[in-house]
Protein backbone atom coordinates (compact mmCIF):
# COMPACT_ATOMS: atom_id res chain seq x y z
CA UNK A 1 -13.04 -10.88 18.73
CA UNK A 2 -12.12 -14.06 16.50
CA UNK A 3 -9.03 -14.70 15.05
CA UNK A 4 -9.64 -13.66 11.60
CA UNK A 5 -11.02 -10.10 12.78
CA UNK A 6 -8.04 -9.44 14.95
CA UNK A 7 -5.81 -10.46 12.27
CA UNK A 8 -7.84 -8.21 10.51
CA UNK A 9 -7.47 -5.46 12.62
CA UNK A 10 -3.71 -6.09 13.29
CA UNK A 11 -2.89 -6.33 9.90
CA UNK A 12 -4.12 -2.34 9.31
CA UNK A 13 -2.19 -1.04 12.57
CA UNK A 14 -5.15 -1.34 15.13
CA UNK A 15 -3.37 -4.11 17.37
CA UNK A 16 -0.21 -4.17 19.42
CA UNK A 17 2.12 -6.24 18.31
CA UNK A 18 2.34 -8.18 21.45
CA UNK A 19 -1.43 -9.42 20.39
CA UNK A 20 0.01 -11.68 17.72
CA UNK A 21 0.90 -14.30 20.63
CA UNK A 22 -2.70 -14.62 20.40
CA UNK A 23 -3.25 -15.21 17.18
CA UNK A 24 -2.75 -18.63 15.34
CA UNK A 25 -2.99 -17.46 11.14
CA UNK A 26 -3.83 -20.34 8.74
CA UNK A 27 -2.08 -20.33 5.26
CA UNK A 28 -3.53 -22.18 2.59
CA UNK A 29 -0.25 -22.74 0.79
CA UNK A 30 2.21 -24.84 1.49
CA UNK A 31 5.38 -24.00 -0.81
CA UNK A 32 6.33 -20.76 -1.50
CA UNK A 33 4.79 -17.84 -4.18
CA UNK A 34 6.31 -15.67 -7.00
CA UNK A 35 6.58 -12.20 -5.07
CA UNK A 36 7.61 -10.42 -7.98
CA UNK A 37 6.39 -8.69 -11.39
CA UNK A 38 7.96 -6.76 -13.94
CA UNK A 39 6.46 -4.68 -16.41
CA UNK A 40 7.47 -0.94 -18.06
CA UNK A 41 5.95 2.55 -18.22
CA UNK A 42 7.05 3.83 -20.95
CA UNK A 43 10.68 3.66 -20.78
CA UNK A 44 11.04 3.17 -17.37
CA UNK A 45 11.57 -0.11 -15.46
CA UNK A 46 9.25 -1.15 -12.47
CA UNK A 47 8.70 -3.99 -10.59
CA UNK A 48 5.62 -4.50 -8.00
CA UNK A 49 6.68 -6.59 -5.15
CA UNK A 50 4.59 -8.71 -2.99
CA UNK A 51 4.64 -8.40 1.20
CA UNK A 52 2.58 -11.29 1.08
CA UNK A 53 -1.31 -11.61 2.03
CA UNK A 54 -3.69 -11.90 4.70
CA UNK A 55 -7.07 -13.06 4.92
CA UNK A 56 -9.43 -10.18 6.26
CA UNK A 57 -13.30 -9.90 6.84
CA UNK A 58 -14.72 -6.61 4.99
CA UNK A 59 -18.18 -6.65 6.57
CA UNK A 60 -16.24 -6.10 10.04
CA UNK A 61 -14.31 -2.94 8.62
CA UNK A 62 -16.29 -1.24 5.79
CA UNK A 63 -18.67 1.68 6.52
CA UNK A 64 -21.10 3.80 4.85
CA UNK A 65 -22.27 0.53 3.16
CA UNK A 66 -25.68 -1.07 3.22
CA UNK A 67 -27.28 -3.80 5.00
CA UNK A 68 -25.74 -6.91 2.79
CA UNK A 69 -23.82 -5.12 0.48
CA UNK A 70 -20.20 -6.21 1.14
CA UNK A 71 -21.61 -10.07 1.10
CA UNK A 72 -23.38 -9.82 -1.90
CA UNK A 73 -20.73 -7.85 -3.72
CA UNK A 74 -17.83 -10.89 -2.37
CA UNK A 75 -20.56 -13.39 -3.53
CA UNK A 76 -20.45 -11.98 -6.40
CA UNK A 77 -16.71 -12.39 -7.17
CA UNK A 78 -16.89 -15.89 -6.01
CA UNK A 79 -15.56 -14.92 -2.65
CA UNK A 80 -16.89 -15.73 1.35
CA UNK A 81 -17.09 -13.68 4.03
CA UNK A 82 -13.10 -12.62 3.54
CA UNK A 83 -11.12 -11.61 1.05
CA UNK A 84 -7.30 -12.15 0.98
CA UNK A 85 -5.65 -8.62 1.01
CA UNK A 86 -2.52 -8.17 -0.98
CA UNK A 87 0.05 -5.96 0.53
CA UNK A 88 2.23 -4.52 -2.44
CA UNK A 89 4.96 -1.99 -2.88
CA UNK A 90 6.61 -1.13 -6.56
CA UNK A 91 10.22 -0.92 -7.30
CA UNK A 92 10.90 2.51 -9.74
CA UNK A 93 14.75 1.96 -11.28
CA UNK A 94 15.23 5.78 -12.09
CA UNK A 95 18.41 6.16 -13.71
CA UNK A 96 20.84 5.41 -11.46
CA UNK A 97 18.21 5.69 -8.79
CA UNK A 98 16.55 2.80 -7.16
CA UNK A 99 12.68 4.15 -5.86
CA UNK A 100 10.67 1.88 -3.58
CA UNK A 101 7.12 3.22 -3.26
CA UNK A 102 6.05 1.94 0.63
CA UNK A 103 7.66 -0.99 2.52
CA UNK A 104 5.20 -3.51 3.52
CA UNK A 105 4.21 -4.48 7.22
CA UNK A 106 7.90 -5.98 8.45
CA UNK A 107 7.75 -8.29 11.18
CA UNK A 108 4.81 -6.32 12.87
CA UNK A 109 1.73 -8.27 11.58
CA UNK A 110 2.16 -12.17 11.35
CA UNK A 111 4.45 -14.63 9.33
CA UNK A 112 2.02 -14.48 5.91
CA UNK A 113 3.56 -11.03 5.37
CA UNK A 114 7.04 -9.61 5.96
CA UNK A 115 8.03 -10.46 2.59
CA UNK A 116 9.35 -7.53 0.78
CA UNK A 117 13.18 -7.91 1.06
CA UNK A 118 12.72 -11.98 -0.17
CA UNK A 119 10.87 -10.91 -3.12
CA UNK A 120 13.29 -7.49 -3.43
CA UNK A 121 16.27 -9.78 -3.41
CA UNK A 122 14.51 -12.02 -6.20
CA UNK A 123 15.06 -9.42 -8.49
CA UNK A 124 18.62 -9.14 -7.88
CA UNK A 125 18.38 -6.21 -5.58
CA UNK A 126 19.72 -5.52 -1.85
CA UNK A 127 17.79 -3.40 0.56
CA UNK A 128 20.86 -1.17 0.87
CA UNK A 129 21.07 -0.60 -2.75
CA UNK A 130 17.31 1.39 -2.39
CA UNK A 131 18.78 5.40 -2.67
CA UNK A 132 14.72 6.46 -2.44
CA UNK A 133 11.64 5.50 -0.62
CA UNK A 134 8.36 7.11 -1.51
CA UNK A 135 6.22 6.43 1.93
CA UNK A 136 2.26 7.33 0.75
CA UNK A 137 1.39 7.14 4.28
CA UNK A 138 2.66 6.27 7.92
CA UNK A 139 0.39 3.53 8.30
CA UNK A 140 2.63 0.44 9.71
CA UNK A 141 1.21 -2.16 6.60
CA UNK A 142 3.08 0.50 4.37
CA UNK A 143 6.31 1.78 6.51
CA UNK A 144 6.56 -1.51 9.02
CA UNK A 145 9.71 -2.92 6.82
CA UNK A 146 11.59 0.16 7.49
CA UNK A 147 12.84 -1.09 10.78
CA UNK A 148 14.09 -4.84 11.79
CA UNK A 149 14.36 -4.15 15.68
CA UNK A 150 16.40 -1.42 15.92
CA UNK A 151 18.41 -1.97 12.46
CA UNK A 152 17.58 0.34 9.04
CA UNK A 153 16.39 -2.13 6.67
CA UNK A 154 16.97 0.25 4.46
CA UNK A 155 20.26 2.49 5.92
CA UNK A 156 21.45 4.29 2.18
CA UNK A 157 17.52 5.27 1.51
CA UNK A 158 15.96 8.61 2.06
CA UNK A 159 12.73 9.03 2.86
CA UNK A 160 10.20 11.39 0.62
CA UNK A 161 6.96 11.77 2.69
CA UNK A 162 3.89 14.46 2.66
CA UNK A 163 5.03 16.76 5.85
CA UNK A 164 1.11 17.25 6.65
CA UNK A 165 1.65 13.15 7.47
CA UNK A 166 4.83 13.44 8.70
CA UNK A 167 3.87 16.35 11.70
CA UNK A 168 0.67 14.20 12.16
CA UNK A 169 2.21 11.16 13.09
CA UNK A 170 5.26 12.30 14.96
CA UNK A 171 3.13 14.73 17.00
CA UNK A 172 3.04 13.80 20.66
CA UNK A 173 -0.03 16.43 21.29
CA UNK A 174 -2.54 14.44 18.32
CA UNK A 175 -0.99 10.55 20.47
CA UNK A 176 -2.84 12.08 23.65
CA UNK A 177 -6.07 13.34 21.41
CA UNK A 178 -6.14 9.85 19.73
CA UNK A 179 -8.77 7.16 21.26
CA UNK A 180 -6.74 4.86 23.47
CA UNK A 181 -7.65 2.19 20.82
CA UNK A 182 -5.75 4.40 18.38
CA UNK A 183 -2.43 5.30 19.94
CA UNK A 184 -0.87 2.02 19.06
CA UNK A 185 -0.63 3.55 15.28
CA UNK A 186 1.47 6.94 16.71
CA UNK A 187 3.74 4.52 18.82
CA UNK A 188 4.12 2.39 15.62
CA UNK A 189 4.91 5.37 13.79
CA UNK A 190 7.85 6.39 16.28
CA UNK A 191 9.31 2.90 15.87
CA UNK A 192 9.69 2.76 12.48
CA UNK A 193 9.63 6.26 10.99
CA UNK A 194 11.22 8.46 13.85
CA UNK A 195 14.31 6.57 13.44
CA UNK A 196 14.78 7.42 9.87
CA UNK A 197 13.88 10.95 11.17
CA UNK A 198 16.68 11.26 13.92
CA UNK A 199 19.30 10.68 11.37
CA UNK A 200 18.21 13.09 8.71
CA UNK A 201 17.21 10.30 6.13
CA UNK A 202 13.50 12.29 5.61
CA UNK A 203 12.83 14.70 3.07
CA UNK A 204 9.74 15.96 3.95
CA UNK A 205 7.68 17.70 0.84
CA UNK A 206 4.59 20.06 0.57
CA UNK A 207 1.86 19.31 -1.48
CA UNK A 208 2.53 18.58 -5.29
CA UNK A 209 6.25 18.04 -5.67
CA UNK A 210 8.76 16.90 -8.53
CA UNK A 211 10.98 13.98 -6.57
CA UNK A 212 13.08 12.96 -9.21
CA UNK A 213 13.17 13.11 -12.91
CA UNK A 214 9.51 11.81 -14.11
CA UNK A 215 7.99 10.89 -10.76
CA UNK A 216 5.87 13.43 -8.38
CA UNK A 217 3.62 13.27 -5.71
CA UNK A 218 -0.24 14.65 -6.12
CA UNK A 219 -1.99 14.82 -2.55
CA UNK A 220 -4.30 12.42 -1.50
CA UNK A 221 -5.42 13.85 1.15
CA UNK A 222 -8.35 11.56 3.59
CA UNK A 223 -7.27 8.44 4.41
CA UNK A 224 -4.73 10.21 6.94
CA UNK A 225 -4.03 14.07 6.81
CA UNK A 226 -0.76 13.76 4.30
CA UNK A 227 -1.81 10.83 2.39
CA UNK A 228 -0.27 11.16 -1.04
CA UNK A 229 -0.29 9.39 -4.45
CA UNK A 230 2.88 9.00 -6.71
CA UNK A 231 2.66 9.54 -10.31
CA UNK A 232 5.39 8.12 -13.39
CA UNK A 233 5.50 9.56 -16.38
CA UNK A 234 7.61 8.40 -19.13
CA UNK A 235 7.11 8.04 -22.66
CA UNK A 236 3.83 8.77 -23.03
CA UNK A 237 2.70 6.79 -20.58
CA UNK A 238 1.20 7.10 -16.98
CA UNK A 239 1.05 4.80 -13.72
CA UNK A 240 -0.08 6.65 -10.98
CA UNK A 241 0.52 4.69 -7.59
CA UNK A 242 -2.43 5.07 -5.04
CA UNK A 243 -1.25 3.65 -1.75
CA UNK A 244 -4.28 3.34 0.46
CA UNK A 245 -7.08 4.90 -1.99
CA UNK A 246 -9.40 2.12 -1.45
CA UNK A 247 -8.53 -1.30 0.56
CA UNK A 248 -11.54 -3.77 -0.70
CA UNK A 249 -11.91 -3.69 -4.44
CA UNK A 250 -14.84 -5.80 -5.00
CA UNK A 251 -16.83 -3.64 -2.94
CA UNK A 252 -15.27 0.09 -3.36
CA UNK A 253 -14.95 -0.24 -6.92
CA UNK A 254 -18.81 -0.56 -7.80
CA UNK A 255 -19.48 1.61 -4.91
CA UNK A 256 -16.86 4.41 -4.11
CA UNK A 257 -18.40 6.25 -1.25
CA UNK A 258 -18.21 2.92 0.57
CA UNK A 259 -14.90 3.62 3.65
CA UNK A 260 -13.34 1.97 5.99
CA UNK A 261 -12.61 2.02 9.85
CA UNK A 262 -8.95 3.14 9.22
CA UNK A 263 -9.72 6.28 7.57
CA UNK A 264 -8.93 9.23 9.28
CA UNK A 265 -11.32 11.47 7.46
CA UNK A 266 -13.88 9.38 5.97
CA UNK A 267 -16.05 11.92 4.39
CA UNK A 268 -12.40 13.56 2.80
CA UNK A 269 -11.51 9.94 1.70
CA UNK A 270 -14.75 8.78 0.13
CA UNK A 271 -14.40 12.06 -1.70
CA UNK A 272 -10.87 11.42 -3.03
CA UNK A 273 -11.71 8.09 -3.95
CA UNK A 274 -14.10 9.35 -6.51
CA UNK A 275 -12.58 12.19 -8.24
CA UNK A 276 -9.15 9.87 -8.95
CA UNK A 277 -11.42 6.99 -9.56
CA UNK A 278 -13.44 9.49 -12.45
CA UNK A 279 -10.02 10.82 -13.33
CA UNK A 280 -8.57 7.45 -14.09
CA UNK A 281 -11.50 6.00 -15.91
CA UNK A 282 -11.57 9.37 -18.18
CA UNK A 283 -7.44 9.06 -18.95
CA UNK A 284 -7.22 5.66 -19.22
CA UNK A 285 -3.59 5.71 -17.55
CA UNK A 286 -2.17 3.24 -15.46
CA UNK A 287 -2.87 2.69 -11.28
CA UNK A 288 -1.00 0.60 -8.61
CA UNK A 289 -2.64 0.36 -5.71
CA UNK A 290 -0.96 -1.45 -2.27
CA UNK A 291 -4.30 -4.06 -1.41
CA UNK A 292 -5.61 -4.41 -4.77
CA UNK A 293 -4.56 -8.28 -5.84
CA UNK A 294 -1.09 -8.47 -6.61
CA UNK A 295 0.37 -7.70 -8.52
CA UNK A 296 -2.44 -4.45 -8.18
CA UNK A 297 -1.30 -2.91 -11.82
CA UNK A 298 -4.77 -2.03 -14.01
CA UNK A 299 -6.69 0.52 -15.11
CA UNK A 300 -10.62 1.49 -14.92
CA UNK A 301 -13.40 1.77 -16.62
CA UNK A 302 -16.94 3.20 -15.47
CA UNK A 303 -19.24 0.49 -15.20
CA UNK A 304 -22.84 1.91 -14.33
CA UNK A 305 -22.83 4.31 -11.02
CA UNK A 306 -19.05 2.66 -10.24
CA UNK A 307 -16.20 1.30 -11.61
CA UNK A 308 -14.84 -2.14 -12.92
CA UNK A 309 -11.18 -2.90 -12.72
CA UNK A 310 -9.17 -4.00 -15.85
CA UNK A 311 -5.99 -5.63 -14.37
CA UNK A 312 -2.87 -5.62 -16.32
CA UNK A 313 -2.79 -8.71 -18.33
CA UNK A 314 0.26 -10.83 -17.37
CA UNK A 315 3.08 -11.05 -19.96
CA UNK A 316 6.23 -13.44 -20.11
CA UNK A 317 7.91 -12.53 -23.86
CA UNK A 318 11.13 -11.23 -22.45
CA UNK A 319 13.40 -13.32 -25.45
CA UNK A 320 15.77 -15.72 -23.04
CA UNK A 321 19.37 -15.75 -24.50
CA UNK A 322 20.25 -18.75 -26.47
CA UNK A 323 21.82 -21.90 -24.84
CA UNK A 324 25.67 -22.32 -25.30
């Protein structure tokens, strides 16, 4: 396996963490990047914050795609054989609420990530001022920041998770069933969920939920069993946050039934990726998705057989107050 693949693979919550020892990443920059963006929906204020970015190889983890597809799709975009995934998570301020939709990877996956509580604290925010965390799925790139060691990053948050993902994961009997090559995402799941669990900080939910004032979950259901998309509303407006609906843009978004190795259900995945993708396209509303390019804010439009993505263009008119 080369570097970059296991990277790859250890990025997504197929390695041990222990592997990293092995593994030498490369970053191309050498001073530090924004990790924050604000915009609103509607009325409401959110921020998407970067984890930071790693460089992984989409021929080596896409499926149902044909011979030459992924490289002619990167060629296409200017790209080589990798493509630098963004790991994202939004900040929701809710009233007097404080919503973070997933956590990033933590310490688990290599020293380009692990950025969340930097770019959190950017924005003039604390990780024990969070009062909600919306976890889309279990997977450790989305719930690894929950934990440092044996400390709550997060100790005044509760947790609102799907309870199909949250019996999956926790489930000693579906460990055993698992490949061997697979149990390393249950035992990641004990380490940083199951303590959150043991001292009543999860509110599990069912299905379609209301969460708090303007902001629900809508299953999702493919990429793993309780996989579940958030959805804003406010003033007329709609961002709808899709977690782990697709992980390779440039190739998933002209081609939707293309998957990926870390999808539970493939066939149930492929198939969620296109109604939402149809849905989006048709309403025109807002998406955030975690490892679309950060800041991952855009909408869709059908291009042909797939999609193209229309990224939120960036804006900076906030009016600074005037010097004394």
């Amino acid at each position: 396996m080369t570097g970059y693949l296991a990277a790859a693979f250890l990025a997504f919550g197929t390695l041990a963490p222990h592997a990293l020892a092995q593994i030498a990443p490369v970053s191309t920059m050498t001073k530090v990047q924004a990790g924050y963006y604000h915009f609103k929906v509607g009325n409401v204020n959110v921020t998407a914050l970067s984890d930071g970015t790693l460089a992984i190889p989409p021929g080596d983890l896409l499926t149902n795609v044909a011979p030459g597809q992924v490289a002619a799709r990167l060629a296409a975009t200017f790209q080589g054989t990798h493509v630098h995934a963004s790991v994202n998570a939004y900040l929701i301020e809710s009233g007097s609420r404080l919503v973070l939709v997933d956590t990033g990877s933590g310490e688990l996956y290599g020293p380009t990530l692990n950025k969340l509580v930097a770019s959190l604290q950017a924005v003039g925010y604390q990780p024990g001022q969070i009062t909600d965390i919306l976890i889309t799925h279990i997977h450790t790139d989305h719930t690894g920041g929950l934990m440092n060691g044996k400390r709550m990053v997060f100790p005044n948050a509760t947790l609102h998770v799907d309870a199909r993902e949250l019996d999956y994961w926790m489930s000693a009997t579906n460990r055993a069933k698992a490949p061997d090559n697979k149990r390393q995402h249950f035992d990641e799941a004990l380490m940083k969920v199951k303590p959150y669990v043991d001292a009543g900080k999860v509110k599990p939910f069912n299905g379609a939920t209301q969460l708090v004032p303007g902001l629900r979950s809508a299953p999702s259901y493919g990429h793993t069993p309780g996989h579940s998309f958030y959805v804003l509303e406010s003033g007329g407006e709609k961002l709808v946050f899709w977690g782990d609906l697709l992980h390779v843009a440039e190739v998933q978004m002209p081609d939707p039934a293309v998957t990926i190795v870390f999808d539970v259900d493939p066939v149930a995945a492929a198939a969620e990726r296109k109604r939402a993708f149809t849905e989006a396209a048709r309403e025109k509303y807002w998406v955030a998705g975690d490892h679309i390019a950060f800041p991952g804010v855009g909408r869709l439009r059908a291009d042909g057989d797939g999609y193209r993505w229309v990224p939120m263009p960036y804006m900076n008119d906030h009016v600074a107050p005037a010097a004394k």
